[in-house]
N, C-alpha and C. Protein backbone atom coordinates (compact mmCIF):
# COMPACT_ATOMS: atom_id res chain seq x y z
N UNK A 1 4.12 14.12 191.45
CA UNK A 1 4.26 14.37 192.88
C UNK A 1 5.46 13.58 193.39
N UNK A 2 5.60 13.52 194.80
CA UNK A 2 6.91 13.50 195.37
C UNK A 2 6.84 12.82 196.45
N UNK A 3 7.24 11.25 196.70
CA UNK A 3 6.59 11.03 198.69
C UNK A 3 7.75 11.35 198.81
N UNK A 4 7.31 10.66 200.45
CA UNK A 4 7.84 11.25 201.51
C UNK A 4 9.67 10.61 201.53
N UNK A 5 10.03 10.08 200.67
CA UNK A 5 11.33 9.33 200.28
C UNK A 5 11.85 10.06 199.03
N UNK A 6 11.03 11.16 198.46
CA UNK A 6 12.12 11.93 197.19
C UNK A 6 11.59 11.03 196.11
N UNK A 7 10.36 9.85 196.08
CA UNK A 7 10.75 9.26 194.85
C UNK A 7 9.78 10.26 194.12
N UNK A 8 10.02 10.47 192.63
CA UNK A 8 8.52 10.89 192.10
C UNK A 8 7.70 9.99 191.62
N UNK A 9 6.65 10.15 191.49
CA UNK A 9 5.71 9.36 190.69
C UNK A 9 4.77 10.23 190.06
N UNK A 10 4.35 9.70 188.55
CA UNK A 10 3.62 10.37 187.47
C UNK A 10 2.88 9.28 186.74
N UNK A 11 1.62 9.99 187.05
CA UNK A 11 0.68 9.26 186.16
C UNK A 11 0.26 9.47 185.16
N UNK A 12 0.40 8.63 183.78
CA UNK A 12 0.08 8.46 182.83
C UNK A 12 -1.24 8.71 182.33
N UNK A 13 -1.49 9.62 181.19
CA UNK A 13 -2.90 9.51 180.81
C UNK A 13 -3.13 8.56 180.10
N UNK A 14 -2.65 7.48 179.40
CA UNK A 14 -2.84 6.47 178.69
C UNK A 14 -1.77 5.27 178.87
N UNK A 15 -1.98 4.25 178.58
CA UNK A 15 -1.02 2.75 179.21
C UNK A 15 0.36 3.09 178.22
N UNK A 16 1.35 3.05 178.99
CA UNK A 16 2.72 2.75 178.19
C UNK A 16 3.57 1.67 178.62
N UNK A 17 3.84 0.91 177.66
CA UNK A 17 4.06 -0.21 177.57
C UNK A 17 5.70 -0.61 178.09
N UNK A 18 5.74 -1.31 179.15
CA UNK A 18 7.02 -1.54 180.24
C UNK A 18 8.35 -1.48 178.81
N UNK A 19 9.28 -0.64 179.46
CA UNK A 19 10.36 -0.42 178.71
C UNK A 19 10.54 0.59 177.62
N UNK A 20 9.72 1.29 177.77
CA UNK A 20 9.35 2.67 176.35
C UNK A 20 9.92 3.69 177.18
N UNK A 21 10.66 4.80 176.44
CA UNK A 21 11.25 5.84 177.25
C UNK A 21 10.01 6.76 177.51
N UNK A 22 10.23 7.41 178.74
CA UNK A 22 9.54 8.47 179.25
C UNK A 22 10.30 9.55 178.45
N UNK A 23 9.94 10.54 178.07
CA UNK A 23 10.97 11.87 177.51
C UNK A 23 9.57 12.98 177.62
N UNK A 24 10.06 14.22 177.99
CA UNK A 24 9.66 15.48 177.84
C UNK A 24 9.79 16.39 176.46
N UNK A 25 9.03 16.91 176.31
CA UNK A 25 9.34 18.27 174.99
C UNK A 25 9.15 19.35 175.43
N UNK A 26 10.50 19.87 175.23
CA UNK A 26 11.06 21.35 175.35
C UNK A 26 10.38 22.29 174.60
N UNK A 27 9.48 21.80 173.81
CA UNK A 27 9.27 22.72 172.68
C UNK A 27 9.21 22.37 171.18
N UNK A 28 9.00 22.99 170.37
CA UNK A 28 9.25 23.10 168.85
C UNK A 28 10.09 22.86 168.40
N UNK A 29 10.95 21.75 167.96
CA UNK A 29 11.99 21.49 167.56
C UNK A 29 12.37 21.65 166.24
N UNK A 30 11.33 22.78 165.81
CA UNK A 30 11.82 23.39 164.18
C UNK A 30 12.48 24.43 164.91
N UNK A 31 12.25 24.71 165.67
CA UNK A 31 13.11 26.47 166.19
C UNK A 31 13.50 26.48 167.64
N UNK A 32 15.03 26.82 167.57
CA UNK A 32 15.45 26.28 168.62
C UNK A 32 16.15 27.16 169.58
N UNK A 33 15.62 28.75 169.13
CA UNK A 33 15.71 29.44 169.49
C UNK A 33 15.09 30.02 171.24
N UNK A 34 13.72 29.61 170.95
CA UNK A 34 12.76 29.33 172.35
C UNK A 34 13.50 28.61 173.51
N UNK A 35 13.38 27.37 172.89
CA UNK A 35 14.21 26.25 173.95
C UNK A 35 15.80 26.86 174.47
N UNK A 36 16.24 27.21 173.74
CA UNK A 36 17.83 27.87 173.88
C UNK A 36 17.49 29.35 175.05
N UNK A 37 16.00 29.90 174.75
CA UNK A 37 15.93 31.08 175.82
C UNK A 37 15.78 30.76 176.65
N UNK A 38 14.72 29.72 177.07
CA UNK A 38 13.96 29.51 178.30
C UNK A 38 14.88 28.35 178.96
N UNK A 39 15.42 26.97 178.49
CA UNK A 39 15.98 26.26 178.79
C UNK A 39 17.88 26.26 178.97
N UNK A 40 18.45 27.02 177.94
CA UNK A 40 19.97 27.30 178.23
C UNK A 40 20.45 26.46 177.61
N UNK A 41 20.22 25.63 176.47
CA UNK A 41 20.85 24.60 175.68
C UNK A 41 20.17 24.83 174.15
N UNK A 42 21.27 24.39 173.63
CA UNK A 42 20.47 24.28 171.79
C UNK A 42 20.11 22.68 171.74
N UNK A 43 19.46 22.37 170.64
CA UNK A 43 19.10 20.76 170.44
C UNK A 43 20.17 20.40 169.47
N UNK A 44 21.02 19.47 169.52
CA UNK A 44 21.97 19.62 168.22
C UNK A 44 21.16 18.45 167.11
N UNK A 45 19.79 18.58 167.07
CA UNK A 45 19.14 18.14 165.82
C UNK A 45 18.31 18.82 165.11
N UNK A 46 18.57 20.10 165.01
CA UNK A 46 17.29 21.50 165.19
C UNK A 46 18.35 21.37 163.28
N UNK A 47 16.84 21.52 162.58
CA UNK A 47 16.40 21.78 160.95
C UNK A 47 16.53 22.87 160.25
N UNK A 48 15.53 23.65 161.21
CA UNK A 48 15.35 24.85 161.03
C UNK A 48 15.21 25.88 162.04
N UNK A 49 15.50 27.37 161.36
CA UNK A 49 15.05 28.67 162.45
C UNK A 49 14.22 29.21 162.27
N UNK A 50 13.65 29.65 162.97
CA UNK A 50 12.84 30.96 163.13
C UNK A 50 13.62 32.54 162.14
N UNK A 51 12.77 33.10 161.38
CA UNK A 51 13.14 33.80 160.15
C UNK A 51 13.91 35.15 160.77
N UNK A 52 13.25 35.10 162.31
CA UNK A 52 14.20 36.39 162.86
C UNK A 52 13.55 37.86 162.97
N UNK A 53 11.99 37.37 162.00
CA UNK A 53 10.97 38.43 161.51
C UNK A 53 10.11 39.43 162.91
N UNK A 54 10.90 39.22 163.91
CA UNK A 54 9.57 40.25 165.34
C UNK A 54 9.42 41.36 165.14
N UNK A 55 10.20 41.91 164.10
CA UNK A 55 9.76 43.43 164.14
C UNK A 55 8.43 43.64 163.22
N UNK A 56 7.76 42.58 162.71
CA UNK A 56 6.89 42.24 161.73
C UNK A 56 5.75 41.19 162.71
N UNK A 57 5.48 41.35 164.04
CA UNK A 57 4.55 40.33 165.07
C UNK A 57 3.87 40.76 164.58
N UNK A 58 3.33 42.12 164.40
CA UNK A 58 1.53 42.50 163.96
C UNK A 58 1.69 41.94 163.00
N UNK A 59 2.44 42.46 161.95
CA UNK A 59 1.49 41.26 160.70
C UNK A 59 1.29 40.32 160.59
N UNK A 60 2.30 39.42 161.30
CA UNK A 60 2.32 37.67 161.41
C UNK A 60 0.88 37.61 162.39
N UNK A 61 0.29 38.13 163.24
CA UNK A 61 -0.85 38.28 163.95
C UNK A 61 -1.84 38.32 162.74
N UNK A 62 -1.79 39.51 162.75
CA UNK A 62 -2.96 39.89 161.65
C UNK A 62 -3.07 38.59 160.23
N UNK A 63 -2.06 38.00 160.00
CA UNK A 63 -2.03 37.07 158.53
C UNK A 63 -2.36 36.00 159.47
N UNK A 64 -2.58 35.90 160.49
CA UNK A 64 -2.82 34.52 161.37
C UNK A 64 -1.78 33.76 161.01
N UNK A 65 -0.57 33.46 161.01
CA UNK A 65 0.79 32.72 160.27
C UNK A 65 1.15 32.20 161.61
N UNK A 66 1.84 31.24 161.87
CA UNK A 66 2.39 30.29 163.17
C UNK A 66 3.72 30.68 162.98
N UNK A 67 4.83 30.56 163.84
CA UNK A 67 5.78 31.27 164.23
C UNK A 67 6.58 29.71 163.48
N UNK A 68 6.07 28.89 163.73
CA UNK A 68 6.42 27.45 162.71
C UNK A 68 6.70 27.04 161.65
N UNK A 69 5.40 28.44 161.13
CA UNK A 69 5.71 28.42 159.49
C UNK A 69 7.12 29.33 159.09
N UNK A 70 7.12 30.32 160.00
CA UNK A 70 8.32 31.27 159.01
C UNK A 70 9.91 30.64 159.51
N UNK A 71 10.06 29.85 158.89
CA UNK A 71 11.29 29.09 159.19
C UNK A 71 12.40 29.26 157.93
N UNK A 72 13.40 29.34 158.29
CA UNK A 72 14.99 29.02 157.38
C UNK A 72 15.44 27.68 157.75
N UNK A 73 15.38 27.24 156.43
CA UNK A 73 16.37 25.87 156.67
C UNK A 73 17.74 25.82 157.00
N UNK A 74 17.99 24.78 158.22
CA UNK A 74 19.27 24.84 158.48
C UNK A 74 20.60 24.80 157.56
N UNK A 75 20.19 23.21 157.10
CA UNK A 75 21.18 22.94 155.73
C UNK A 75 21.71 23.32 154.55
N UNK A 76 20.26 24.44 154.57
CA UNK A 76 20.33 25.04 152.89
C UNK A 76 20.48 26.82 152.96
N UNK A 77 19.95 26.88 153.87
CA UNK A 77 19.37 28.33 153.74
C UNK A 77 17.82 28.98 153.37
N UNK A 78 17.58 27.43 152.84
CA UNK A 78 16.29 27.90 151.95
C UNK A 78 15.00 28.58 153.05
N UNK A 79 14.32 29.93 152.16
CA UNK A 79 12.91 30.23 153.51
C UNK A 79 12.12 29.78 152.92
N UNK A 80 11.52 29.70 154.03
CA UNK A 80 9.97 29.19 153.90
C UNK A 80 9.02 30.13 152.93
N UNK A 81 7.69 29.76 152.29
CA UNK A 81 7.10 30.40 151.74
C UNK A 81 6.18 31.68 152.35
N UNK A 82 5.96 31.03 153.60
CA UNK A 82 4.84 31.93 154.65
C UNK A 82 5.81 33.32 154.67
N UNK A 83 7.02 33.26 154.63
CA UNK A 83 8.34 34.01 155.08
C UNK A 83 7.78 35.05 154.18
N UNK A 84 7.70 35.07 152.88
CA UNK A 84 8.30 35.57 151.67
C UNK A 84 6.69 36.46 151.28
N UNK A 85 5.92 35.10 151.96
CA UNK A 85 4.51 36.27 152.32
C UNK A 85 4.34 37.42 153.25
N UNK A 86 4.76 37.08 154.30
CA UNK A 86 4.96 37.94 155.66
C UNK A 86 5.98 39.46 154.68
N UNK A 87 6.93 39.23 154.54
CA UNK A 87 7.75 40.22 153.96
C UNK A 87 7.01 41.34 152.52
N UNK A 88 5.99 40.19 151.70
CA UNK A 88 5.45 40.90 150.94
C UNK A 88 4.20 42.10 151.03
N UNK A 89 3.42 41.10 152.61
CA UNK A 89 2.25 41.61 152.65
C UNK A 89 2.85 43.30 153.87
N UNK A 90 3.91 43.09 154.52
CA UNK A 90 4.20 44.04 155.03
C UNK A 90 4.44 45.12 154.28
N UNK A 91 5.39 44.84 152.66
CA UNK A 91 5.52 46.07 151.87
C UNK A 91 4.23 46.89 151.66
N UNK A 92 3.16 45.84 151.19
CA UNK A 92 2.24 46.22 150.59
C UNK A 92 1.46 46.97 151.74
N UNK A 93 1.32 46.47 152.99
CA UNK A 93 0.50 47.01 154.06
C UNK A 93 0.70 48.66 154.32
N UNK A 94 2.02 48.80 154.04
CA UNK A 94 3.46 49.64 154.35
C UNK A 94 2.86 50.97 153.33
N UNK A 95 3.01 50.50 151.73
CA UNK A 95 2.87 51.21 150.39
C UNK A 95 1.70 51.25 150.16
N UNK A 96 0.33 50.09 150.14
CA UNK A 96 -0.67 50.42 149.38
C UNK A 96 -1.51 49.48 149.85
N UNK A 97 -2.47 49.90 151.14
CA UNK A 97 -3.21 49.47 151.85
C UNK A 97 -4.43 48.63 150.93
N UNK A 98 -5.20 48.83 150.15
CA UNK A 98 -5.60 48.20 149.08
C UNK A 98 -4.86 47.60 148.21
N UNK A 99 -3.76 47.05 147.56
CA UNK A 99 -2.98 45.98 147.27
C UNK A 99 -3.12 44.93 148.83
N UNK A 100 -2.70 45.26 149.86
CA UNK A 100 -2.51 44.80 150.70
C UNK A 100 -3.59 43.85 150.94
N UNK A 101 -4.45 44.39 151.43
CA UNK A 101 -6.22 44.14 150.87
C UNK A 101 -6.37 42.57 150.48
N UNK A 102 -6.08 43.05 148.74
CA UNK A 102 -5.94 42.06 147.82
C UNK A 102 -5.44 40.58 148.21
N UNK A 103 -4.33 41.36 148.40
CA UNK A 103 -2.99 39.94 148.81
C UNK A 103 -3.81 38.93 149.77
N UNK A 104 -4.21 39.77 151.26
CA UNK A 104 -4.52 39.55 152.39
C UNK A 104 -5.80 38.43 152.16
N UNK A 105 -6.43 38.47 151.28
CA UNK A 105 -7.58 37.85 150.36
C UNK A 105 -7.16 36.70 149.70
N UNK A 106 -6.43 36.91 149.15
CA UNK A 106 -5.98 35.82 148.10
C UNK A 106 -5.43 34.77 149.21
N UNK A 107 -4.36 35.20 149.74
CA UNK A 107 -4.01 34.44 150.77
C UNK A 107 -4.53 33.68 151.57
N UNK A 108 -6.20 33.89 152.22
CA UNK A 108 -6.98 33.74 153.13
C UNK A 108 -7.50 32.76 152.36
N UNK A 109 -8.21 33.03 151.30
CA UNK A 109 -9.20 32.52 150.49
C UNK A 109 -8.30 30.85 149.45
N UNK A 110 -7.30 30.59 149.67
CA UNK A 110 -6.14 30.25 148.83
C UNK A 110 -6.46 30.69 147.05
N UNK A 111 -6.78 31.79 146.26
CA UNK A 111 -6.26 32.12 145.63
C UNK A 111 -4.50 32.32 144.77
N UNK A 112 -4.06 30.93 144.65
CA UNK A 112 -3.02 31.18 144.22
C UNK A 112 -2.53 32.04 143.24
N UNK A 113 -3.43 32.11 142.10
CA UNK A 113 -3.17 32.81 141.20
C UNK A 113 -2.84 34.30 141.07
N UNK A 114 -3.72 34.56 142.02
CA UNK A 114 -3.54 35.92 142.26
C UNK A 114 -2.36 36.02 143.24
N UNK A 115 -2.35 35.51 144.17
CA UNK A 115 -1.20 35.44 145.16
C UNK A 115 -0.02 35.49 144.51
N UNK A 116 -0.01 34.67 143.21
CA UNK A 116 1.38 34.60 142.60
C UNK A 116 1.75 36.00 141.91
N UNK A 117 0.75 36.50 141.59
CA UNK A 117 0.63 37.77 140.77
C UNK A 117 1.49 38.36 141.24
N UNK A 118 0.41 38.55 142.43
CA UNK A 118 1.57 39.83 143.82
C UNK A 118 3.10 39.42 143.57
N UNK A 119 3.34 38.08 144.20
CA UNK A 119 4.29 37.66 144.15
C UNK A 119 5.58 38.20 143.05
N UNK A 120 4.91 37.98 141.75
CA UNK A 120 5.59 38.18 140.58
C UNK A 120 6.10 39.51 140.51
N UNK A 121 4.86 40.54 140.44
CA UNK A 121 4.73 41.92 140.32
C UNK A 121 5.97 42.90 141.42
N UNK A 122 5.73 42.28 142.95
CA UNK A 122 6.71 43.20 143.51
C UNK A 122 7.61 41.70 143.99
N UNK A 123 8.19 41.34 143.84
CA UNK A 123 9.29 40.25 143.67
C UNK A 123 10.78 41.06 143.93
N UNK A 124 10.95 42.04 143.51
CA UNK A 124 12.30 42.78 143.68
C UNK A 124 11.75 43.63 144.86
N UNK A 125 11.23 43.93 145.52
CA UNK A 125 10.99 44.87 146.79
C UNK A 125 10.66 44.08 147.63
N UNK A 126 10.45 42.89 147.64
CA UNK A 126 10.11 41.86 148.89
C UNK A 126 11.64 41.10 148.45
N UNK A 127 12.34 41.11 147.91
CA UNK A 127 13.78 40.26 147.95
C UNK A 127 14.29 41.33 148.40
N UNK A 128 14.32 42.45 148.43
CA UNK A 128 15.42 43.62 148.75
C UNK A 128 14.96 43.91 149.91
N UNK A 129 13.77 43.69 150.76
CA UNK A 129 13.30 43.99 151.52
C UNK A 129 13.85 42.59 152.69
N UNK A 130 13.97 41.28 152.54
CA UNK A 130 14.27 40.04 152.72
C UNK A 130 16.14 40.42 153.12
N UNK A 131 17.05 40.68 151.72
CA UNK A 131 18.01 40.84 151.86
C UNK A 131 18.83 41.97 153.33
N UNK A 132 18.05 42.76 153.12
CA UNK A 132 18.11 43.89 154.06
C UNK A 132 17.77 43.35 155.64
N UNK A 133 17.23 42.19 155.63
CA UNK A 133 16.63 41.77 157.01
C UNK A 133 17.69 40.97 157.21
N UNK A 134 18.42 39.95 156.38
CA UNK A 134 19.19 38.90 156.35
C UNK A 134 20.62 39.84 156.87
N UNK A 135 21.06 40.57 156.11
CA UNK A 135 22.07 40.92 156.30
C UNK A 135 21.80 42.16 158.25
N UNK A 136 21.04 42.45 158.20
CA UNK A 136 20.87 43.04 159.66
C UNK A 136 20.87 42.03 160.50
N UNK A 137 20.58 40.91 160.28
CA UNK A 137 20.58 39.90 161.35
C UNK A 137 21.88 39.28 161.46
N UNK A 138 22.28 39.21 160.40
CA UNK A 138 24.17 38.95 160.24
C UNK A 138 24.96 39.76 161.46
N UNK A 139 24.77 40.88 160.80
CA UNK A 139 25.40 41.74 161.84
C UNK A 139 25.04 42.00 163.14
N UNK A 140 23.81 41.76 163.54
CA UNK A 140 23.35 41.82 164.85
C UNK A 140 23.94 40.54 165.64
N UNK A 141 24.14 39.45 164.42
CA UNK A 141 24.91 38.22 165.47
C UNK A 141 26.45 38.32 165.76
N UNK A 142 27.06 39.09 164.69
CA UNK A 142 28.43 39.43 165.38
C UNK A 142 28.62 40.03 165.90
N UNK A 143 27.81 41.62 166.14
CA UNK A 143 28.57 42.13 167.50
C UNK A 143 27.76 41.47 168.59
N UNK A 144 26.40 40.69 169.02
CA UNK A 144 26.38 40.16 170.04
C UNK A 144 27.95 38.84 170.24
N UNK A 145 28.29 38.55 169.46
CA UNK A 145 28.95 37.45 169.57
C UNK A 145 30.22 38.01 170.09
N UNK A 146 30.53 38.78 169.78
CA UNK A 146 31.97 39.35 170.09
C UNK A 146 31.64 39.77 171.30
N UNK A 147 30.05 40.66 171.32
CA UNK A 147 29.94 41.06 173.12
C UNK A 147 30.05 39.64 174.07
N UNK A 148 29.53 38.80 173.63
CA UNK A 148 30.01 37.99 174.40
C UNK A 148 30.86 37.30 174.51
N UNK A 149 31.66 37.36 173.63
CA UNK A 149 33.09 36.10 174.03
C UNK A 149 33.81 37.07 174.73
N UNK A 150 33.38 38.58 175.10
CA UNK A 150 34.41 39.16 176.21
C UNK A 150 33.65 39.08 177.76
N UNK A 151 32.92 38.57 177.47
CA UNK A 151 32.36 37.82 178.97
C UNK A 151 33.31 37.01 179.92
N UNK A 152 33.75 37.41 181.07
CA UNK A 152 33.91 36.12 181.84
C UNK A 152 33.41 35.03 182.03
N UNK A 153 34.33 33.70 181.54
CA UNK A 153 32.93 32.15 181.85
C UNK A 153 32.82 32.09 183.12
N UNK A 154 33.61 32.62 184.38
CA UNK A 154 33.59 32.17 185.31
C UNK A 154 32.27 32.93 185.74
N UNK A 155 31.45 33.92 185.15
CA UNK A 155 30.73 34.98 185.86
C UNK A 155 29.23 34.58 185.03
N UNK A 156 29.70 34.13 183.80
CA UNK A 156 28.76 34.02 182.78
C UNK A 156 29.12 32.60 182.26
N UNK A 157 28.70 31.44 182.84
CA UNK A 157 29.12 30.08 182.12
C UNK A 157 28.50 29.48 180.85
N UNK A 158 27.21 30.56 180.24
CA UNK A 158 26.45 29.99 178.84
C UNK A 158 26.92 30.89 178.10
N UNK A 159 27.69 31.75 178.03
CA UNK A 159 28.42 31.81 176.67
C UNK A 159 28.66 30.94 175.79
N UNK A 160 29.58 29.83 176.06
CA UNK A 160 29.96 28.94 175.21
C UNK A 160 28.07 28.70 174.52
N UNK A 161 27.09 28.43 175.39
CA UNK A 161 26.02 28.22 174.51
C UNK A 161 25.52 29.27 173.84
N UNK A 162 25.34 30.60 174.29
CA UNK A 162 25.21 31.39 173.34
C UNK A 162 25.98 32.17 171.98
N UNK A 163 27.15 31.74 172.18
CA UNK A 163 27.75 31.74 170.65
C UNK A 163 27.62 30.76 169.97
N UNK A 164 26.95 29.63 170.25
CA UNK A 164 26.86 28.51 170.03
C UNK A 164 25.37 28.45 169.01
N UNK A 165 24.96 29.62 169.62
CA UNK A 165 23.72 29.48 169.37
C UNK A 165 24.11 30.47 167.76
N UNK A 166 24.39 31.80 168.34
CA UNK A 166 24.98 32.89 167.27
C UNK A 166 25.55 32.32 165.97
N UNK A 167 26.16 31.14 166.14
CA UNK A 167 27.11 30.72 164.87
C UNK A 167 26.16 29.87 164.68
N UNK A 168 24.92 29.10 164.98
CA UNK A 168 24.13 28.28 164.15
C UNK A 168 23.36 29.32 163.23
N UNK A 169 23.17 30.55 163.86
CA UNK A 169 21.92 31.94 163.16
C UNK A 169 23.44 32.11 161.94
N UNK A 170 24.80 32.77 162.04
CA UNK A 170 25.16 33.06 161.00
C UNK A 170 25.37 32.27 159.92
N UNK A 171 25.56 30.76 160.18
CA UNK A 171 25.90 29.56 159.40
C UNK A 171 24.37 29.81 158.30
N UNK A 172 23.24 29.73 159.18
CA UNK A 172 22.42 29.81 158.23
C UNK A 172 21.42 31.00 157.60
N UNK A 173 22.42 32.18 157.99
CA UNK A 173 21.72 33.37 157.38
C UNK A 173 22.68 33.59 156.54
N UNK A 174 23.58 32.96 156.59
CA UNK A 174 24.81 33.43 155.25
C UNK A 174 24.13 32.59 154.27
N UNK A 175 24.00 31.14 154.80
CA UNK A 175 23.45 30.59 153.34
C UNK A 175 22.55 31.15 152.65
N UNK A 176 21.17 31.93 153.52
CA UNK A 176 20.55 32.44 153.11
C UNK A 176 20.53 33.51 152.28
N UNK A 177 21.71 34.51 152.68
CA UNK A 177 21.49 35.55 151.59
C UNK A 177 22.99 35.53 150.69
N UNK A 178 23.77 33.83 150.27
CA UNK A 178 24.10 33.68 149.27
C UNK A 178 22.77 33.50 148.19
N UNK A 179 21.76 32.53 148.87
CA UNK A 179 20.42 32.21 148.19
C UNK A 179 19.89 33.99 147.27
N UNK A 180 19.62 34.62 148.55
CA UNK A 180 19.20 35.92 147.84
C UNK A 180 20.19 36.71 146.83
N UNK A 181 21.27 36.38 146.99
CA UNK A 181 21.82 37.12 145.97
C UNK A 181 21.69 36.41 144.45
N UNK A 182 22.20 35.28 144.96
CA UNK A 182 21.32 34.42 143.61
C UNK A 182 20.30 35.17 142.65
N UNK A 183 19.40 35.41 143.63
CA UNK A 183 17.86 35.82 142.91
C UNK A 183 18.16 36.99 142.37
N UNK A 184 18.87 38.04 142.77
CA UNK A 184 19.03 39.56 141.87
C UNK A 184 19.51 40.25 142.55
């Protein structure tokens, strides 16, 4: 709240000890994508992204998966494992509703063994399926990027942050599908 002088005052749910910073959280600071929508700034200590996967929300729903788990590493490229599930269990959901089944089981139940099976078995249709997402997201960040550097700053002053943002997604979706090509 606010008196009658502009000062604020906020009360603490628990004692903090004179001289400790007060600070707020924006959010999830594995994905910095959120904060960058709602707030208009990137964090320049952000790890990881978000896999880029929304056209895939029902299944990430349905697999109960946190938007936390399907992350790309910044530094490396490397995805996450939940990722590589999400992408598999969609083929399978997609091709063969009983495989799907299976997976959806193993997964739940932690059955690794079997999980790995899947894994093993369609391994080239969930990487080609992965690659195909990587490289659409590539390209979806350059022509937004180009749409926007023909923006006026004077009309539009977060450009500079949203290419800002664009070249952190290509920096680490290129690494990423040097990674996938790696694989086959």
């Amino acid at each position: 709240t606010f008196d009658d002088m502009g000062n604020c005052q906020v009360l603490a749910m628990y004692d903090i000890p004179a001289g400790m910073p007060l600070t707020i959280s924006y959010g999830d600071p594995t994905n910095p994508t959120p904060i960058f929508a709602q707030f208009g700034f990137l964090p320049s200590d952000c790890t990881t992204l978000f896999c880029k996967a929304m056209h895939l929300e029902p299944y990430i729903k349905e697999l109960g998966i946190d938007f936390k788990d399907l992350l790309i590493q910044v530094e490396t490229g490397e995805i996450a494992p939940k990722v590589w599930d999400l992408f598999l269990y969609h083929i399978l959901a997609t091709n063969d509703p009983g495989a799907a089944e299976q997976y959806y089981v193993a997964m739940k139940s932690g059955d690794e063994a079997t999980r790995q099976q899947y894994q093993d078995q369609y391994f080239q249709y969930t990487l080609d399926s992965m690659k195909q997402h990587v490289y659409s997201i590539l390209e979806d960040v350059d022509t937004l990027t180009v749409r926007a550097q023909n923006f006026d700053l004077n009309t539009h002053p977060r450009v500079p942050v949203i290419v800002a943002h664009n070249n952190l997604v290509r920096d680490t979706f290129s690494m990423t599908a040097q990674l996938l090509e790696q694989m086959g």
